[in-house]
PDB file of N, CA and C in Angstrom:
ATOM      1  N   UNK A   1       0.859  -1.172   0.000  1.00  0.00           N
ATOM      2  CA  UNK A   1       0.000   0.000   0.000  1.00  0.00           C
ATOM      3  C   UNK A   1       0.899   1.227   0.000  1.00  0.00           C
ATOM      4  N   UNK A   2       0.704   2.415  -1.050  1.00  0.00           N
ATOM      5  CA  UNK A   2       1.471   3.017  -1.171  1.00  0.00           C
ATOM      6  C   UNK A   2       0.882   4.555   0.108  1.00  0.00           C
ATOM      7  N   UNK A   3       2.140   5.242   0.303  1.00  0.00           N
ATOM      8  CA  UNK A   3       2.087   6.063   1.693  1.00  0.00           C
ATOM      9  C   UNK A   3       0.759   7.250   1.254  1.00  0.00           C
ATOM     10  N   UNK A   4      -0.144   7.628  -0.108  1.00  0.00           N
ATOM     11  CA  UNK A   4      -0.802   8.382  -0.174  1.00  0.00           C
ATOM     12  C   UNK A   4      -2.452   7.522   0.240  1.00  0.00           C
ATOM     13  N   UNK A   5      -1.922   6.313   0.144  1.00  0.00           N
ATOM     14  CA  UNK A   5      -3.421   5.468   0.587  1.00  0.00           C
ATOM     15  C   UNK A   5      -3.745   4.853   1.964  1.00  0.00           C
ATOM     16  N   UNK A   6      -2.429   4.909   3.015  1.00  0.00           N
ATOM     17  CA  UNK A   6      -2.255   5.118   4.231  1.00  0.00           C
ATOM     18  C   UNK A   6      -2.884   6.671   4.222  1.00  0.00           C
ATOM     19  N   UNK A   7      -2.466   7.512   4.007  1.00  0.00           N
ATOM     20  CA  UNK A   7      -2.907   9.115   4.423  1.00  0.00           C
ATOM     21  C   UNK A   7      -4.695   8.616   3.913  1.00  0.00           C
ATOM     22  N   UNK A   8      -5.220   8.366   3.039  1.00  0.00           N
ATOM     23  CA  UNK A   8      -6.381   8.120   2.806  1.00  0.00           C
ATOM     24  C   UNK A   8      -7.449   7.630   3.919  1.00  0.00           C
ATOM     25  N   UNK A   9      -6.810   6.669   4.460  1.00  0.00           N
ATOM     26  CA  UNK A   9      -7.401   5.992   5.602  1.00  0.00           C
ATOM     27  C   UNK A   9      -7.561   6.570   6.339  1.00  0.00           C
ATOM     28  N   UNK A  10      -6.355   7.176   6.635  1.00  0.00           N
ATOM     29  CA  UNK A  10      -5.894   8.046   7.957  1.00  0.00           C
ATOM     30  C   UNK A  10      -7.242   8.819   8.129  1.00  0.00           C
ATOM     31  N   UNK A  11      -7.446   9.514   7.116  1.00  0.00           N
ATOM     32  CA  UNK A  11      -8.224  10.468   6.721  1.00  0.00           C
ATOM     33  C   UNK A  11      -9.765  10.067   6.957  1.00  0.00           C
ATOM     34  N   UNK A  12      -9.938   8.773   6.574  1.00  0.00           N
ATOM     35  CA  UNK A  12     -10.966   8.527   6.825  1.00  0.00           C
ATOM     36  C   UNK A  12     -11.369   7.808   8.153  1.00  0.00           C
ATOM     37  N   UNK A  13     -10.487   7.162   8.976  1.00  0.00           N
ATOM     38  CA  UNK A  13      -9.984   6.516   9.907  1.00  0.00           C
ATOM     39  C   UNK A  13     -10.746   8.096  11.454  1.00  0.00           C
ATOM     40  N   UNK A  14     -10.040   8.784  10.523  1.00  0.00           N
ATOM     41  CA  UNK A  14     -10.263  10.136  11.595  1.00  0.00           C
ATOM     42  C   UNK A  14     -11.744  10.771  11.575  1.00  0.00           C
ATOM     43  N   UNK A  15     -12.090  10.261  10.290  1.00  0.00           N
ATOM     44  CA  UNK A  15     -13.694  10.628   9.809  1.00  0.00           C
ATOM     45  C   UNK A  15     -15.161  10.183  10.801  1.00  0.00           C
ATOM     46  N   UNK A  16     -14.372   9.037  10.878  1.00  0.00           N
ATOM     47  CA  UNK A  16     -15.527   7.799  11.652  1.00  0.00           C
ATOM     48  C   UNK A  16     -15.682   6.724  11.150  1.00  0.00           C
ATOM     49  N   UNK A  17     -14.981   6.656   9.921  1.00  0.00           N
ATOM     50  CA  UNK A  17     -15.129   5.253   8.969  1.00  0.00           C
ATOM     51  C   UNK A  17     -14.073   4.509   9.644  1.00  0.00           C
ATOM     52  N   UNK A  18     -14.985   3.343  10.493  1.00  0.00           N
ATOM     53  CA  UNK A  18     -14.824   2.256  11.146  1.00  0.00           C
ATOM     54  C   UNK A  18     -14.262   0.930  10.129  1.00  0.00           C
ATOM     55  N   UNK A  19     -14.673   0.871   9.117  1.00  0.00           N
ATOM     56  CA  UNK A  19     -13.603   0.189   7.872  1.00  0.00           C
ATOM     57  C   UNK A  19     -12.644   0.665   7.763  1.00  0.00           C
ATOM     58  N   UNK A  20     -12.286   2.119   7.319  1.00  0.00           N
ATOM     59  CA  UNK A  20     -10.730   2.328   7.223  1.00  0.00           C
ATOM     60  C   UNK A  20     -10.231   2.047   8.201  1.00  0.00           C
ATOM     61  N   UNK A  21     -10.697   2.391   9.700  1.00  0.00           N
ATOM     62  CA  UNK A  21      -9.992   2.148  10.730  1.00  0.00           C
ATOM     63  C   UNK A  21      -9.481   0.732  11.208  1.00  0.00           C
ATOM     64  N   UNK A  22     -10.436  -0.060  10.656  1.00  0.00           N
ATOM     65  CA  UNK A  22     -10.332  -1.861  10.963  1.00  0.00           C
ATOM     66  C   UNK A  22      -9.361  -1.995   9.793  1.00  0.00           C
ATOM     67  N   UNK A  23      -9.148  -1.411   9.206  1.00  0.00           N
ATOM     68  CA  UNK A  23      -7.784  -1.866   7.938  1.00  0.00           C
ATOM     69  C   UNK A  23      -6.747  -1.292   7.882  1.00  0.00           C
ATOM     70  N   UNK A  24      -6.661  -0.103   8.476  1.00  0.00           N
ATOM     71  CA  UNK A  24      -5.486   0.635   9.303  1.00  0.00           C
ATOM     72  C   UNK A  24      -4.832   0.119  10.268  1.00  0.00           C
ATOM     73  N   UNK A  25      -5.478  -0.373  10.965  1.00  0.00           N
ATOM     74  CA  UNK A  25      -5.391  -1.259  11.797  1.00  0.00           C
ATOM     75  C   UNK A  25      -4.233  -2.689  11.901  1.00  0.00           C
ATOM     76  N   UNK A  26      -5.187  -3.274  11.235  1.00  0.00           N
ATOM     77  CA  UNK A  26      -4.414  -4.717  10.617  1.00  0.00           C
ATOM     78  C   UNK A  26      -3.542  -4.666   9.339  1.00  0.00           C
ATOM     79  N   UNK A  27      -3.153  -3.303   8.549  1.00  0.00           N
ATOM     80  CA  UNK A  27      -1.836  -2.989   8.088  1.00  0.00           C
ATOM     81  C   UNK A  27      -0.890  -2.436   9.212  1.00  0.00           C
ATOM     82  N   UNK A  28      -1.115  -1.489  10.022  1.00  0.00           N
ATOM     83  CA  UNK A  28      -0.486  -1.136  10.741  1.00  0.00           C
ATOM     84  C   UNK A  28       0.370  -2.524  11.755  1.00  0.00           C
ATOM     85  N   UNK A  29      -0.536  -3.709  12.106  1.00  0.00           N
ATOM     86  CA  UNK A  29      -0.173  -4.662  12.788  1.00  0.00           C
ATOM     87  C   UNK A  29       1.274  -5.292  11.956  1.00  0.00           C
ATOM     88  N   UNK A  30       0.689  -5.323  10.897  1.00  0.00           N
ATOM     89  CA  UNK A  30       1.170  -6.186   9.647  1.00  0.00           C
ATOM     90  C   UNK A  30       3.038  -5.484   9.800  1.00  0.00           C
ATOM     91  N   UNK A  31       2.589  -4.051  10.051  1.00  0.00           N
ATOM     92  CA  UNK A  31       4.138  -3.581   9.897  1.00  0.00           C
ATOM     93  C   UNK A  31       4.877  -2.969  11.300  1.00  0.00           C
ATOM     94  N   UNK A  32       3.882  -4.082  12.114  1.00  0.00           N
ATOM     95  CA  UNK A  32       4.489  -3.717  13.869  1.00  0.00           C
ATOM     96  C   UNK A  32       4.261  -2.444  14.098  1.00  0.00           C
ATOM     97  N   UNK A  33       3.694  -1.434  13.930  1.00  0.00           N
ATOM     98  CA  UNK A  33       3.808  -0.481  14.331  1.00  0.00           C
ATOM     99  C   UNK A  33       2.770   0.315  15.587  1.00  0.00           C
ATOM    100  N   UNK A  34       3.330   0.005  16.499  1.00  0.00           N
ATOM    101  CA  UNK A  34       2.660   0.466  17.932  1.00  0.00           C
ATOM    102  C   UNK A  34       2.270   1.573  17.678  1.00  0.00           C
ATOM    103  N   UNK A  35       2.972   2.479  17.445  1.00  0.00           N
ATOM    104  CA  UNK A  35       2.279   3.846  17.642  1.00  0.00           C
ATOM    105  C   UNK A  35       1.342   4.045  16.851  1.00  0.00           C
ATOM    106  N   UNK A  36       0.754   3.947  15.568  1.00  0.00           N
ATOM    107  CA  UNK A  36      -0.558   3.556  14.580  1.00  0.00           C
ATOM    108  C   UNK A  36      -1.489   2.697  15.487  1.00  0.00           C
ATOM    109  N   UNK A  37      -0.951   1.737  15.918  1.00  0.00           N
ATOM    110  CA  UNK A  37      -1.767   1.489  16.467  1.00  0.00           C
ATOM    111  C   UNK A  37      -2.830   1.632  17.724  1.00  0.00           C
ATOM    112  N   UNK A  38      -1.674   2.649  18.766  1.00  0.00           N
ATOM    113  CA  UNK A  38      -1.831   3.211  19.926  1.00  0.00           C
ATOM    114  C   UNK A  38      -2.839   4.088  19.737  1.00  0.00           C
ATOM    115  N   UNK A  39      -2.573   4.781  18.850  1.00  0.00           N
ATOM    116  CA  UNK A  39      -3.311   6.386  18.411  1.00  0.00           C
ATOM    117  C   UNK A  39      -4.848   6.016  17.802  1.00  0.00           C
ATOM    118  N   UNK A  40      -4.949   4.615  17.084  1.00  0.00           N
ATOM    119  CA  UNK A  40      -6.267   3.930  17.134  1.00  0.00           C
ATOM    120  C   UNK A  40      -7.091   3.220  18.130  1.00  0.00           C
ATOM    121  N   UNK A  41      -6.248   3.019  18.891  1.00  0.00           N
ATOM    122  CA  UNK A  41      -6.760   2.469  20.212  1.00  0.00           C
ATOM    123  C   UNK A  41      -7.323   3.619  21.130  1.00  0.00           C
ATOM    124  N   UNK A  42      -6.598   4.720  20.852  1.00  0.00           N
ATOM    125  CA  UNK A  42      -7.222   5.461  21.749  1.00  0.00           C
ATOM    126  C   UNK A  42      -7.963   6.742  21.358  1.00  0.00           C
ATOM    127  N   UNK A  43      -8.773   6.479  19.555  1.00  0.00           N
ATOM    128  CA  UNK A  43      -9.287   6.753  19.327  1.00  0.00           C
ATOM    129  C   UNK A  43     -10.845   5.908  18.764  1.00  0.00           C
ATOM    130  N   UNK A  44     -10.584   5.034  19.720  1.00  0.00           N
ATOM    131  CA  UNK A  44     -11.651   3.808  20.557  1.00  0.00           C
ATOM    132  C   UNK A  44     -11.651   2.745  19.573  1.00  0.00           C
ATOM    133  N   UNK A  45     -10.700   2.301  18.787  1.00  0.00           N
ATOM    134  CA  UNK A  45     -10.785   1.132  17.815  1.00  0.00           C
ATOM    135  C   UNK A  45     -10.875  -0.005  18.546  1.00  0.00           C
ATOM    136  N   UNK A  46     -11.550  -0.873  18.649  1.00  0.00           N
ATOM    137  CA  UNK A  46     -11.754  -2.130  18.871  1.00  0.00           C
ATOM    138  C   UNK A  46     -10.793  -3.312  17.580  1.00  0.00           C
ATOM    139  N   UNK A  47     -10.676  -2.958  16.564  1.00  0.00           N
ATOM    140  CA  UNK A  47      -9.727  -3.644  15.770  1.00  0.00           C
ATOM    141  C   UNK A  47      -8.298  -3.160  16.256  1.00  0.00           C
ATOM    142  N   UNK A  48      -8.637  -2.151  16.410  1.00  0.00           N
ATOM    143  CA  UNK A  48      -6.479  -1.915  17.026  1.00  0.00           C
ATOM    144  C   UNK A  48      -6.329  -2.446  17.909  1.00  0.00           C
ATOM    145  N   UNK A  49      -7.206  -2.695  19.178  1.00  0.00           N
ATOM    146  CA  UNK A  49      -6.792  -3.115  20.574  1.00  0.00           C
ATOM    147  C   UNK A  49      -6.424  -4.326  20.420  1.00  0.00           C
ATOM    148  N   UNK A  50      -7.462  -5.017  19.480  1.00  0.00           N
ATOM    149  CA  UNK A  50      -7.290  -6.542  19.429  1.00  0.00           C
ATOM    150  C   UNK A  50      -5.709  -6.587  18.915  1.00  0.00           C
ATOM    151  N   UNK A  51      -5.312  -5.994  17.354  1.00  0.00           N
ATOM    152  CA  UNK A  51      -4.216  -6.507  17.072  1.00  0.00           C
ATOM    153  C   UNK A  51      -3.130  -5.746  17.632  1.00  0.00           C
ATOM    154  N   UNK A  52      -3.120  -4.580  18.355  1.00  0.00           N
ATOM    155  CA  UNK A  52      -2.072  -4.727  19.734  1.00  0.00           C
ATOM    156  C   UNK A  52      -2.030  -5.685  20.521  1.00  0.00           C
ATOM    157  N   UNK A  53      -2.956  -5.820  20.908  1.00  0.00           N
ATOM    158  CA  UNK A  53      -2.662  -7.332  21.713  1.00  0.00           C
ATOM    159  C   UNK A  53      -1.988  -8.256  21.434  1.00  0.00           C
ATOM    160  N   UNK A  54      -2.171  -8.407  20.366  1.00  0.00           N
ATOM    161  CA  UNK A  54      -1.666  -9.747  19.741  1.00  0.00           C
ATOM    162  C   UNK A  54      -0.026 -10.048  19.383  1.00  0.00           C
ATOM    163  N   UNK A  55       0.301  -8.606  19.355  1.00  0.00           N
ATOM    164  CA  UNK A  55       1.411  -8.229  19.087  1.00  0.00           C
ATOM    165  C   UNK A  55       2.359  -8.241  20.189  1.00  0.00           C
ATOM    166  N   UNK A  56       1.524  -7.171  21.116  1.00  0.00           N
ATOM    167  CA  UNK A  56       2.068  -7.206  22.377  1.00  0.00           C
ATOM    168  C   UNK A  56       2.715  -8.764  22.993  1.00  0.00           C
ATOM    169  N   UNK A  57       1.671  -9.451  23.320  1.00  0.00           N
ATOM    170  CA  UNK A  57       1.703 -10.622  23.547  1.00  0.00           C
ATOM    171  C   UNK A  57       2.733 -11.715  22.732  1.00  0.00           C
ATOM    172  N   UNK A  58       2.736 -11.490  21.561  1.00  0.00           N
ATOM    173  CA  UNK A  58       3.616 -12.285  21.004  1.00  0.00           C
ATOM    174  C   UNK A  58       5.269 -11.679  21.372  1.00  0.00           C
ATOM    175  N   UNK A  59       5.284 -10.153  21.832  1.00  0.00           N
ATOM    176  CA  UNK A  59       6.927  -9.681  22.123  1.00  0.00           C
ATOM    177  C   UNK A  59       6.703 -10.138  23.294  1.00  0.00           C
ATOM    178  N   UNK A  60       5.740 -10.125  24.481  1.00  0.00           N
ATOM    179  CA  UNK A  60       5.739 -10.400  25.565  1.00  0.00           C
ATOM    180  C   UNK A  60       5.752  -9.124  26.137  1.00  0.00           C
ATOM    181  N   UNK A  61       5.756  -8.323  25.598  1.00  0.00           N
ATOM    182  CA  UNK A  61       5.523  -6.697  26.267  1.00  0.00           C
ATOM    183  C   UNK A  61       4.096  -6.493  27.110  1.00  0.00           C
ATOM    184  N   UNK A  62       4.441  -6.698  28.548  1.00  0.00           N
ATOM    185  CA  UNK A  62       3.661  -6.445  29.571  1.00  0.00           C
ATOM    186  C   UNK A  62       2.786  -5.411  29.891  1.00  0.00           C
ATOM    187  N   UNK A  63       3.866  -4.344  29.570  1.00  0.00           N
ATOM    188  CA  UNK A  63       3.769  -2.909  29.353  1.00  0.00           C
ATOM    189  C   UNK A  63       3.179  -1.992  28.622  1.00  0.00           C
ATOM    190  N   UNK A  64       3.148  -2.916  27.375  1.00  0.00           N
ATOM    191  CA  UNK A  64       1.890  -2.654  26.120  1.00  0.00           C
ATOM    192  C   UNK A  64       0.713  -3.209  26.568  1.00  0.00           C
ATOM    193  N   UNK A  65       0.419  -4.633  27.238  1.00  0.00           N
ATOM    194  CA  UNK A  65      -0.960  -5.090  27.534  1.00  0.00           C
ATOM    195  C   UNK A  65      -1.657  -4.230  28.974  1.00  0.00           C
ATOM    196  N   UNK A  66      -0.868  -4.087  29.486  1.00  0.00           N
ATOM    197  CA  UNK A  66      -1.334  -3.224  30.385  1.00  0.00           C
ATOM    198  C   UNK A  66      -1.668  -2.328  29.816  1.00  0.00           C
ATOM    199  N   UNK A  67      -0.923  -1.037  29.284  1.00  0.00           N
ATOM    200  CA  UNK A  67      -1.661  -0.031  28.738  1.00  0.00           C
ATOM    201  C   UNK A  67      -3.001  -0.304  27.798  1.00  0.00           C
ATOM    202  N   UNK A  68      -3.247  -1.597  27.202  1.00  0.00           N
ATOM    203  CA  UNK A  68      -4.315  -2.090  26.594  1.00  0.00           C
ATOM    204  C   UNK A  68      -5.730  -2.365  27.625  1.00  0.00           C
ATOM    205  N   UNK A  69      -5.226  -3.032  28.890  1.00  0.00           N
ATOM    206  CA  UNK A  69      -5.933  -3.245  29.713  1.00  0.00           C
ATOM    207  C   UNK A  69      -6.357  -1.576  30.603  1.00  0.00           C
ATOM    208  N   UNK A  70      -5.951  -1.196  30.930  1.00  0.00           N
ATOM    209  CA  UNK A  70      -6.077   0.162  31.284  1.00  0.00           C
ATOM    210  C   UNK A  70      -7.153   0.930  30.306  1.00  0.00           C
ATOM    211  N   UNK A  71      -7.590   0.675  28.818  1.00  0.00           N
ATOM    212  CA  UNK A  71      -7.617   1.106  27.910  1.00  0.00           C
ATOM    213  C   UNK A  71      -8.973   0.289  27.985  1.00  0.00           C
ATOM    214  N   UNK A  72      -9.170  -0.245  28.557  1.00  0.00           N
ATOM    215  CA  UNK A  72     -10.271  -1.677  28.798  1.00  0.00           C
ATOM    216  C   UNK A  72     -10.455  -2.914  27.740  1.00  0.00           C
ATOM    217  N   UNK A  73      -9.412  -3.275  27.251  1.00  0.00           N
ATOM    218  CA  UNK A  73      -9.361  -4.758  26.700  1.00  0.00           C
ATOM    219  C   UNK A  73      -9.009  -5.902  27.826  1.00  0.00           C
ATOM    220  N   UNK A  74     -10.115  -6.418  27.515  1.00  0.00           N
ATOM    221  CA  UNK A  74      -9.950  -7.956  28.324  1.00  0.00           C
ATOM    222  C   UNK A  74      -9.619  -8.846  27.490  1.00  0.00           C
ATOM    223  N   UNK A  75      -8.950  -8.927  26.130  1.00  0.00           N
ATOM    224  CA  UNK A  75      -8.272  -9.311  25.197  1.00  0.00           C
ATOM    225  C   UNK A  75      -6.988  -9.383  25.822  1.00  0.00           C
ATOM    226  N   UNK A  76      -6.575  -8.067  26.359  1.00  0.00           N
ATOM    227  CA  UNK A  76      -5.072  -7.581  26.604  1.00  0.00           C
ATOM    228  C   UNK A  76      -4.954  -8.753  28.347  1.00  0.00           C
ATOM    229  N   UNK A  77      -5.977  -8.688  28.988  1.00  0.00           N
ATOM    230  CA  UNK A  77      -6.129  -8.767  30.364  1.00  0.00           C
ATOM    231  C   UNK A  77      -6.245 -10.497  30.293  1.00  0.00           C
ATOM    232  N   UNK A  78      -6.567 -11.122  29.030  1.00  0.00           N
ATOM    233  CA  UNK A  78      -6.528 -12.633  29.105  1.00  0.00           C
ATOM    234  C   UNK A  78      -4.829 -13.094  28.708  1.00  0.00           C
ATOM    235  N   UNK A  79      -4.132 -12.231  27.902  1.00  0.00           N
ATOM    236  CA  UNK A  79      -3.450 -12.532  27.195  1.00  0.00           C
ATOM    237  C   UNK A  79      -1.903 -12.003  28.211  1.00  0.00           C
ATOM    238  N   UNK A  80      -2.321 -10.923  29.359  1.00  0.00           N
ATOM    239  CA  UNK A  80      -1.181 -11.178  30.006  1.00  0.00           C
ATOM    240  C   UNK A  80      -0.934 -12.204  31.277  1.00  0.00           C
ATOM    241  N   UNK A  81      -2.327 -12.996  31.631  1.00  0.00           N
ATOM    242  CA  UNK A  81      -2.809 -13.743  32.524  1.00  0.00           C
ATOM    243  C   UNK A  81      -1.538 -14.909  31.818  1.00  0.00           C
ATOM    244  N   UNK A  82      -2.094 -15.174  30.456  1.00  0.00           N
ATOM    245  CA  UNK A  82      -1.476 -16.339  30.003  1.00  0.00           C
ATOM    246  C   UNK A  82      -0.254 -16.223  30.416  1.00  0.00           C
ATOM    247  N   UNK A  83       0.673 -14.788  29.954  1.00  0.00           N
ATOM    248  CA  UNK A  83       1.945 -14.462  29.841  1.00  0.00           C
ATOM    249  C   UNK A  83       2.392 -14.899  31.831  1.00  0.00           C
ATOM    250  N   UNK A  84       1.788 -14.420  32.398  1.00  0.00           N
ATOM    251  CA  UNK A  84       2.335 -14.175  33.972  1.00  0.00           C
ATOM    252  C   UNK A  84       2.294 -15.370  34.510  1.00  0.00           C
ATOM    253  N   UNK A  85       1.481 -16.234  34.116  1.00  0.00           N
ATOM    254  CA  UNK A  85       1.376 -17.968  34.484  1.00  0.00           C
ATOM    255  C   UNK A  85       2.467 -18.369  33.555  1.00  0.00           C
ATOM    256  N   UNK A  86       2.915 -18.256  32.760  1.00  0.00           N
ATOM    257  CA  UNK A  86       3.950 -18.880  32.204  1.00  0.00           C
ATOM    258  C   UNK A  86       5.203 -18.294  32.740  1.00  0.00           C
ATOM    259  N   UNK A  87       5.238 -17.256  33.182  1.00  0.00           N
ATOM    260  CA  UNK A  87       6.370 -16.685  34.197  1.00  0.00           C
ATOM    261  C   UNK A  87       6.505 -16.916  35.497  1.00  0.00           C
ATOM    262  N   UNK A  88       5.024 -17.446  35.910  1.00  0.00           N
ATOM    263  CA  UNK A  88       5.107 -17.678  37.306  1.00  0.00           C
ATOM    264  C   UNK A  88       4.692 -16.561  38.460  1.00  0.00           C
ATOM    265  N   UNK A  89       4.453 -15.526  37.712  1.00  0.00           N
ATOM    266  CA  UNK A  89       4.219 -14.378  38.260  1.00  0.00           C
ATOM    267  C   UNK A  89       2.560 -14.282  39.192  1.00  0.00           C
ATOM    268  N   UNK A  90       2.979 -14.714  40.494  1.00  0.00           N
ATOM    269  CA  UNK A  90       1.446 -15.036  41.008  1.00  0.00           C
ATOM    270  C   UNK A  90       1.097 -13.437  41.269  1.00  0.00           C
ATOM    271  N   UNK A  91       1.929 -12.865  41.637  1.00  0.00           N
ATOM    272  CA  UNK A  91       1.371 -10.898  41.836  1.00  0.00           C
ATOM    273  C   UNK A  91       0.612 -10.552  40.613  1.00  0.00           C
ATOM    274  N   UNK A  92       0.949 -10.560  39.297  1.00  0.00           N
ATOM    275  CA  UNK A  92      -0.066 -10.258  38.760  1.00  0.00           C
ATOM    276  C   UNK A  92      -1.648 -11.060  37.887  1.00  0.00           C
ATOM    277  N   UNK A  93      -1.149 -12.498  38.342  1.00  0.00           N
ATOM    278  CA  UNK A  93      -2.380 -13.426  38.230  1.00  0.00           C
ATOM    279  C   UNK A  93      -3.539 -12.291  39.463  1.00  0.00           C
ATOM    280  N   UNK A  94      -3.049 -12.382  40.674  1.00  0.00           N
ATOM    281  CA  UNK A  94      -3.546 -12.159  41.473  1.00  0.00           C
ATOM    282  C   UNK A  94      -4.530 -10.664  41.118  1.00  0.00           C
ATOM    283  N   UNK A  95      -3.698  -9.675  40.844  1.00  0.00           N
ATOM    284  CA  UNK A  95      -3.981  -8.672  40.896  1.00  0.00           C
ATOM    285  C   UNK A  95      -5.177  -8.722  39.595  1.00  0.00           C
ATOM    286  N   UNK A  96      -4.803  -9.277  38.126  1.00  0.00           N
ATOM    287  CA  UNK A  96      -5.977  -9.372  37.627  1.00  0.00           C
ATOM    288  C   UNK A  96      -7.243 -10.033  37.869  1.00  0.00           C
ATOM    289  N   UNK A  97      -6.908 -11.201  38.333  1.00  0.00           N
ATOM    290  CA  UNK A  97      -7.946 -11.976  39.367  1.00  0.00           C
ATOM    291  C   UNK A  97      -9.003 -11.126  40.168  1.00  0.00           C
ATOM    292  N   UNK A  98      -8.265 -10.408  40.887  1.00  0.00           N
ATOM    293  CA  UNK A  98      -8.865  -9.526  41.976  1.00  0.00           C
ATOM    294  C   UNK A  98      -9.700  -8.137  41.050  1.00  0.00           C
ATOM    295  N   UNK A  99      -9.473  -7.996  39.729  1.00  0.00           N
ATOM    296  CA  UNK A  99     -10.019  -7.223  39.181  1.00  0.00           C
ATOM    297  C   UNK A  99     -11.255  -7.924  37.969  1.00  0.00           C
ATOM    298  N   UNK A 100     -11.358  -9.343  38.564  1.00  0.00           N
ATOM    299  CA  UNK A 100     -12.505 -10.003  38.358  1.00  0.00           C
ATOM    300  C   UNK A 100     -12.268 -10.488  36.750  1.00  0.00           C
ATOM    301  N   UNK A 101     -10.762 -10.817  36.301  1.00  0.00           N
ATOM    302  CA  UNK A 101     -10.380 -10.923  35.096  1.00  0.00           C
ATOM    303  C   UNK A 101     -10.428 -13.251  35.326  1.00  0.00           C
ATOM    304  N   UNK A 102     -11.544 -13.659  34.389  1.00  0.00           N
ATOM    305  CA  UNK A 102     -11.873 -15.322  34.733  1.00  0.00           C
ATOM    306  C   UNK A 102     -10.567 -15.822  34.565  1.00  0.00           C
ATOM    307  N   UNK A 103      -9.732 -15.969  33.226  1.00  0.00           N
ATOM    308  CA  UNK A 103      -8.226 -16.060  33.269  1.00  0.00           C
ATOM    309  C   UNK A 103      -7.934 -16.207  34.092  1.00  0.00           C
ATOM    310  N   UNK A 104      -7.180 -15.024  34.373  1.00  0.00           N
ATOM    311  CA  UNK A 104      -6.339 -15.460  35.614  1.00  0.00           C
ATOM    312  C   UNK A 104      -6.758 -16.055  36.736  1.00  0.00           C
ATOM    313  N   UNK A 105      -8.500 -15.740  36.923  1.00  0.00           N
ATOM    314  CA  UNK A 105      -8.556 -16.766  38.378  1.00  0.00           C
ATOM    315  C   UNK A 105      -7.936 -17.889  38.180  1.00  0.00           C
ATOM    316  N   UNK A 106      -8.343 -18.805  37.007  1.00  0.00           N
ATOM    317  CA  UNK A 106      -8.619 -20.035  36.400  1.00  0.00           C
ATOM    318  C   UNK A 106      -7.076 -20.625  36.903  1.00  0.00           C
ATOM    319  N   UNK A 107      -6.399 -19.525  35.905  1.00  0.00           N
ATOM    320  CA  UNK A 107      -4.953 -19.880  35.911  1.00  0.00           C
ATOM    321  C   UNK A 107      -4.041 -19.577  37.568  1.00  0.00           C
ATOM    322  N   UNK A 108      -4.473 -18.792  38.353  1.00  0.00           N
ATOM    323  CA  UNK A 108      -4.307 -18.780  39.785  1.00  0.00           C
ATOM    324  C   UNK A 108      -4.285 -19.553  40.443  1.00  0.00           C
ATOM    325  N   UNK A 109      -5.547 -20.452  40.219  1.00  0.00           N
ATOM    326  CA  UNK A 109      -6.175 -21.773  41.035  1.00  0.00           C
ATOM    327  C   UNK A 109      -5.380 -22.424  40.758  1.00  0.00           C
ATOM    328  N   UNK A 110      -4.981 -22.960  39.314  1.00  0.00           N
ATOM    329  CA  UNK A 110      -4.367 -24.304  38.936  1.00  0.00           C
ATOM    330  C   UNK A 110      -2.849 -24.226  39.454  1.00  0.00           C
ATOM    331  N   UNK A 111      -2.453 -22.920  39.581  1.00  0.00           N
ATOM    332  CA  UNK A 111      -1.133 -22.981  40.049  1.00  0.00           C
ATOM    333  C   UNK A 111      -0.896 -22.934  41.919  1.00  0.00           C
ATOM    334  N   UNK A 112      -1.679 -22.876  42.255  1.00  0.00           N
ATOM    335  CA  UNK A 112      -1.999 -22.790  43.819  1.00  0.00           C
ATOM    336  C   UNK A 112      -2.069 -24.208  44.092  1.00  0.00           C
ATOM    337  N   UNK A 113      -3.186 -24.919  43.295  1.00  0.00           N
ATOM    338  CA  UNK A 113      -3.578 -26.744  43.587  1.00  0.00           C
ATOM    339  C   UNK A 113      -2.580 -27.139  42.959  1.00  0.00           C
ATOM    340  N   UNK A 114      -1.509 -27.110  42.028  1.00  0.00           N
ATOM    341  CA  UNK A 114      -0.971 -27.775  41.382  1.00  0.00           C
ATOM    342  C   UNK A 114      -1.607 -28.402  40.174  1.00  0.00           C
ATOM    343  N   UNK A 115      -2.936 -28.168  40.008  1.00  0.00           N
ATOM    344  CA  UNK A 115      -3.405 -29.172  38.933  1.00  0.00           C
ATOM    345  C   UNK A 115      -3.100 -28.489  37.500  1.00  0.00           C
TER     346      UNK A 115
END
């Protein structure tokens, strides 16, 4: 996609057109780029949050899902549950747990019983 059909989107992205924005989106993912994607997220995209997440999660950037979760994705809030049980990290199982996130209970429990 050439850089005058990015500005297009942009353009329309900023309009209210929820298509450009869901395809801004998942190019922007396509070329890692957080900050495109940040700036859609917090111009309430539900397609950006998701594929931040996804992203996030795959670098393991905590720091990005949090700011996702903060942002209110429980996309971001399942996906660092996964990350912190695989680290072992019962502080923040806990803490999402306690913010009523099912994940991490799930994953809390099993690491508490051993099962």
């Amino acid at each position: 996609m050439t850089a005058p059909d990015l500005q297009t989107l942009r353009k329309l992205a900023e309009a209210g057109n929820e298509d450009a924005a869901d395809r801004l989106a998942i190019l922007a993912a396509e070329r890692g780029d957080v900050a495109e994607l940040k700036h859609l997220v917090d111009a309430g995209s539900d397609q950006a949050a998701r594929q931040l997440a996804l992203l996030a999660a795959a670098r393991g950037d905590t720091a990005l899902l949090t700011y996702l979760i903060d942002a209110g994705s429980e996309d971001a809030a399942d996906m660092l549950a996964v990350i912190a049980a695989e680290r072992g990290d019962i502080d923040t199982l806990a803490s999402l747990a306690d913010e009523g996130n099912q994940t991490a209970a799930s994953l809390l429990s099993e690491i508490i019983t051993g099962s």
